[in-house]
N, C-alpha and C. Protein backbone atom coordinates (compact mmCIF):
# COMPACT_ATOMS: atom_id res chain seq x y z
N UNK A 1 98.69 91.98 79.45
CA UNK A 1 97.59 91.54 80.29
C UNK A 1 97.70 92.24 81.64
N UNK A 2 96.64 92.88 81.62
CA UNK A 2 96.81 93.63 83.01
C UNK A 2 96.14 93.13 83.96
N UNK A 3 96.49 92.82 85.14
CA UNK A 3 95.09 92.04 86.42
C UNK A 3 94.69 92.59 87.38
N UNK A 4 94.80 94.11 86.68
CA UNK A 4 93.79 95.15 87.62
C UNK A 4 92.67 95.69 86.81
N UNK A 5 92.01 95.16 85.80
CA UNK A 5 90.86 94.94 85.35
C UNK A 5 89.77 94.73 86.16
N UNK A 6 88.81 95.47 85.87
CA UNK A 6 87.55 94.98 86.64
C UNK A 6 87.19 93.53 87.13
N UNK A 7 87.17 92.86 84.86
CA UNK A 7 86.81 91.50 84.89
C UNK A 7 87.91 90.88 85.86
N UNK A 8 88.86 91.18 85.75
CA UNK A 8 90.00 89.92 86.10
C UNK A 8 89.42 89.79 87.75
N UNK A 9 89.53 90.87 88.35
CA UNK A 9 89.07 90.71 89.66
C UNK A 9 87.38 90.09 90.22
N UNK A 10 86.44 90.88 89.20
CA UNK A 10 85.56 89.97 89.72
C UNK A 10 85.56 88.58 89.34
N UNK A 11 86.28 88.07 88.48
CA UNK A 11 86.42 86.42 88.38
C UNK A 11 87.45 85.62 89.23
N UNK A 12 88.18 86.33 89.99
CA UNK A 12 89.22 86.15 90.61
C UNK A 12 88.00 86.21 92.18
N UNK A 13 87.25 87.06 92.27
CA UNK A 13 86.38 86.64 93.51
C UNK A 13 85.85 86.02 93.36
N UNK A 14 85.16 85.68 92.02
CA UNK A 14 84.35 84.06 91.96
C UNK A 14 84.75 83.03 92.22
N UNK A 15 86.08 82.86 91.92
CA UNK A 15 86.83 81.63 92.20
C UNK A 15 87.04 81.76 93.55
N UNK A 16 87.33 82.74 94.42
CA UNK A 16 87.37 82.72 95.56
C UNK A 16 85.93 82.02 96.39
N UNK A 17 85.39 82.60 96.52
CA UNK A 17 84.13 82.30 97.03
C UNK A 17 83.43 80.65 96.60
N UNK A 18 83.77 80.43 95.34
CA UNK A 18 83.84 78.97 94.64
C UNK A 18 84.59 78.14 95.94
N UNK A 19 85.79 78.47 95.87
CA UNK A 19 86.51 77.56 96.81
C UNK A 19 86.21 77.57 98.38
N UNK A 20 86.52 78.61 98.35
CA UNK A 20 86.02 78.39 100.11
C UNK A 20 84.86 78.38 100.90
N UNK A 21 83.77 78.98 99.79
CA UNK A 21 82.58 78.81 99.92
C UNK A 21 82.21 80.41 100.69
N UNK A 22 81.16 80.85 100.92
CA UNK A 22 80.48 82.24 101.53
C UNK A 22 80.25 81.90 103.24
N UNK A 23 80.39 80.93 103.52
CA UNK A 23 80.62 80.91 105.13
C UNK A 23 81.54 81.27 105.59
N UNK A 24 82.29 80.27 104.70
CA UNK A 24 84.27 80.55 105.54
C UNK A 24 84.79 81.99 104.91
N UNK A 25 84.23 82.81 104.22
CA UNK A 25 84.72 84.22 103.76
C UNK A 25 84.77 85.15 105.01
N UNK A 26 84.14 85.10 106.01
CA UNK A 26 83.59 86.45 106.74
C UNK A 26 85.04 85.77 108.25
N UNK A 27 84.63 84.30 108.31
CA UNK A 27 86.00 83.95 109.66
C UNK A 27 87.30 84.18 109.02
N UNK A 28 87.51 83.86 107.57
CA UNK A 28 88.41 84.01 106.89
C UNK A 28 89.09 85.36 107.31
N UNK A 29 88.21 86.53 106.63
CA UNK A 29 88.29 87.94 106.25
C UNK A 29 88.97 88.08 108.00
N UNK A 30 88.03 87.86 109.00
CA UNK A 30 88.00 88.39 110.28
C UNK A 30 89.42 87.82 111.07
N UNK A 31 90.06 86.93 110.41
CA UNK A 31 90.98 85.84 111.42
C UNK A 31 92.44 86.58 110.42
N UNK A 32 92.26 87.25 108.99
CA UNK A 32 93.43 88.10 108.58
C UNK A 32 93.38 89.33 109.34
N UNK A 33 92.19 90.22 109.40
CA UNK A 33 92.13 91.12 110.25
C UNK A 33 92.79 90.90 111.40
N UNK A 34 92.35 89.95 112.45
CA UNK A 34 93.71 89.78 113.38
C UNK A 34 94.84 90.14 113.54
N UNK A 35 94.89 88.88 112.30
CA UNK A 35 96.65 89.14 112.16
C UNK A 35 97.21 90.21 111.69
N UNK A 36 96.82 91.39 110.91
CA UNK A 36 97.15 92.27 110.63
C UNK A 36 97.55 93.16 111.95
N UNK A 37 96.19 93.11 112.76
CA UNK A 37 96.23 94.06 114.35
C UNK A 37 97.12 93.49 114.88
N UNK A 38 97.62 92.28 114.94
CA UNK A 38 98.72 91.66 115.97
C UNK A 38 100.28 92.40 115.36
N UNK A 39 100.37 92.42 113.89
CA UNK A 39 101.55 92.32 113.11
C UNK A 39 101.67 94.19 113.62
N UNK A 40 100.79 94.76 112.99
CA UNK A 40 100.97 96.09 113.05
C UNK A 40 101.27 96.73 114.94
N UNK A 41 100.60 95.81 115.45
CA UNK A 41 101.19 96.24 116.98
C UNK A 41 102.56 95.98 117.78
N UNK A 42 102.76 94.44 116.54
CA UNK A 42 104.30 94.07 117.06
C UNK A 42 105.21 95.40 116.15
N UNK A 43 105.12 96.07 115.51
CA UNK A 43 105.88 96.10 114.26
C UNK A 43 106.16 97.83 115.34
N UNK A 44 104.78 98.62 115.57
CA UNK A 44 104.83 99.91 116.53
C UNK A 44 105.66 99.70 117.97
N UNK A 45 105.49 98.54 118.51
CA UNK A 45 106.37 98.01 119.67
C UNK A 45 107.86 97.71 119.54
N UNK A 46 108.34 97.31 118.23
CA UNK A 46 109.46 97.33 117.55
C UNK A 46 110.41 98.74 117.68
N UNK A 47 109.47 99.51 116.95
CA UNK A 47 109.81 100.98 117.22
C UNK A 47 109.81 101.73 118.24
N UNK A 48 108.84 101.30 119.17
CA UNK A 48 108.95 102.04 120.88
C UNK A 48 110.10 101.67 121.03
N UNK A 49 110.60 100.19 121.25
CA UNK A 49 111.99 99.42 122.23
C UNK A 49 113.38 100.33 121.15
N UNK A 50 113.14 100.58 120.12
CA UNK A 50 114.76 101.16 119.85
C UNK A 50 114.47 102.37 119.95
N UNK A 51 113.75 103.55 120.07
CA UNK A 51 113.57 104.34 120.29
C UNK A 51 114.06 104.88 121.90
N UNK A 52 113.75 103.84 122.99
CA UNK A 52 114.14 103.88 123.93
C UNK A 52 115.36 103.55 124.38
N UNK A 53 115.98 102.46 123.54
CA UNK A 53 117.32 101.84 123.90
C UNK A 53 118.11 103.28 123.26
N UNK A 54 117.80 104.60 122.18
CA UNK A 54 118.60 105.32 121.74
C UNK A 54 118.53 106.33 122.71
N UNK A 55 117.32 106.27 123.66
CA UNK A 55 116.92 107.53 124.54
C UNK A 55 117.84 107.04 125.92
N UNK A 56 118.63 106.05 126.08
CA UNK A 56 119.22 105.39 127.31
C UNK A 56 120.74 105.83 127.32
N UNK A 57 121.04 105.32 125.97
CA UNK A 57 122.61 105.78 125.84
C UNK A 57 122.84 106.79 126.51
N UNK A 58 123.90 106.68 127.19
CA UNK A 58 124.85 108.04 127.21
C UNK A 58 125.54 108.44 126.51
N UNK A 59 126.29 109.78 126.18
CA UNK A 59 126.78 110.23 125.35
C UNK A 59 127.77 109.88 125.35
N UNK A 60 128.76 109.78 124.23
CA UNK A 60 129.91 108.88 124.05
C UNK A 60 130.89 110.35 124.26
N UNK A 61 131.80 110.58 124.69
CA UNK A 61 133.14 111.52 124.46
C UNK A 61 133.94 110.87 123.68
N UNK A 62 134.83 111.60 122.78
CA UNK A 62 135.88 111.07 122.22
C UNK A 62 136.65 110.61 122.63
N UNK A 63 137.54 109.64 122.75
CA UNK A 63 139.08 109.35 123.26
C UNK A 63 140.02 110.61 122.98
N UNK A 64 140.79 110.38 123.77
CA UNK A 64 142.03 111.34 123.83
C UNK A 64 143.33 110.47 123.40
C-alpha cells in the first residue's frame, strides 16, 4: 500500500477539510507558515552564533 497515490491523498484532503472545515484551512495553512519563518530563522541564527564563536578563538599553540 503505497500513500503517495493520487487517491490516497485526495481523500486524505477530504478528510482534512471535513474536519476543520474551509475557513480554518487558509489561518491554519498561514499560522504553519509562520512557524516555519520563525524555525528557519532561528535555525540560520544558530549558524551565524557558532560560526562566530569559531571566528573569535585564538589560535591554540602546542604545549611544550
Amino acid at each position: 500500500m503505497n500513500l503517495r497515490e493520487p487517491s490516497h491523498i485526495l481523500i486524505l484532503l477530504l478528510v482534512v477539510v471535513v474536519l476543520f472545515g474551509a475557513k480554518r484551512l487558509p489561518d491554519s495553512a498561514r499560522a504553519l507558515g509562520r512557524s516555519l519563518r520563525i524555525f528557519k530563522a532561528e535555525i540560520k541564527d544558530l549558524d551565524n552564533t557558532k560560526g562566530d564563536e569559531q571566528e573569535k578563538k585564538p589560535p591554540t599553540t602546542p604545549a611544550e
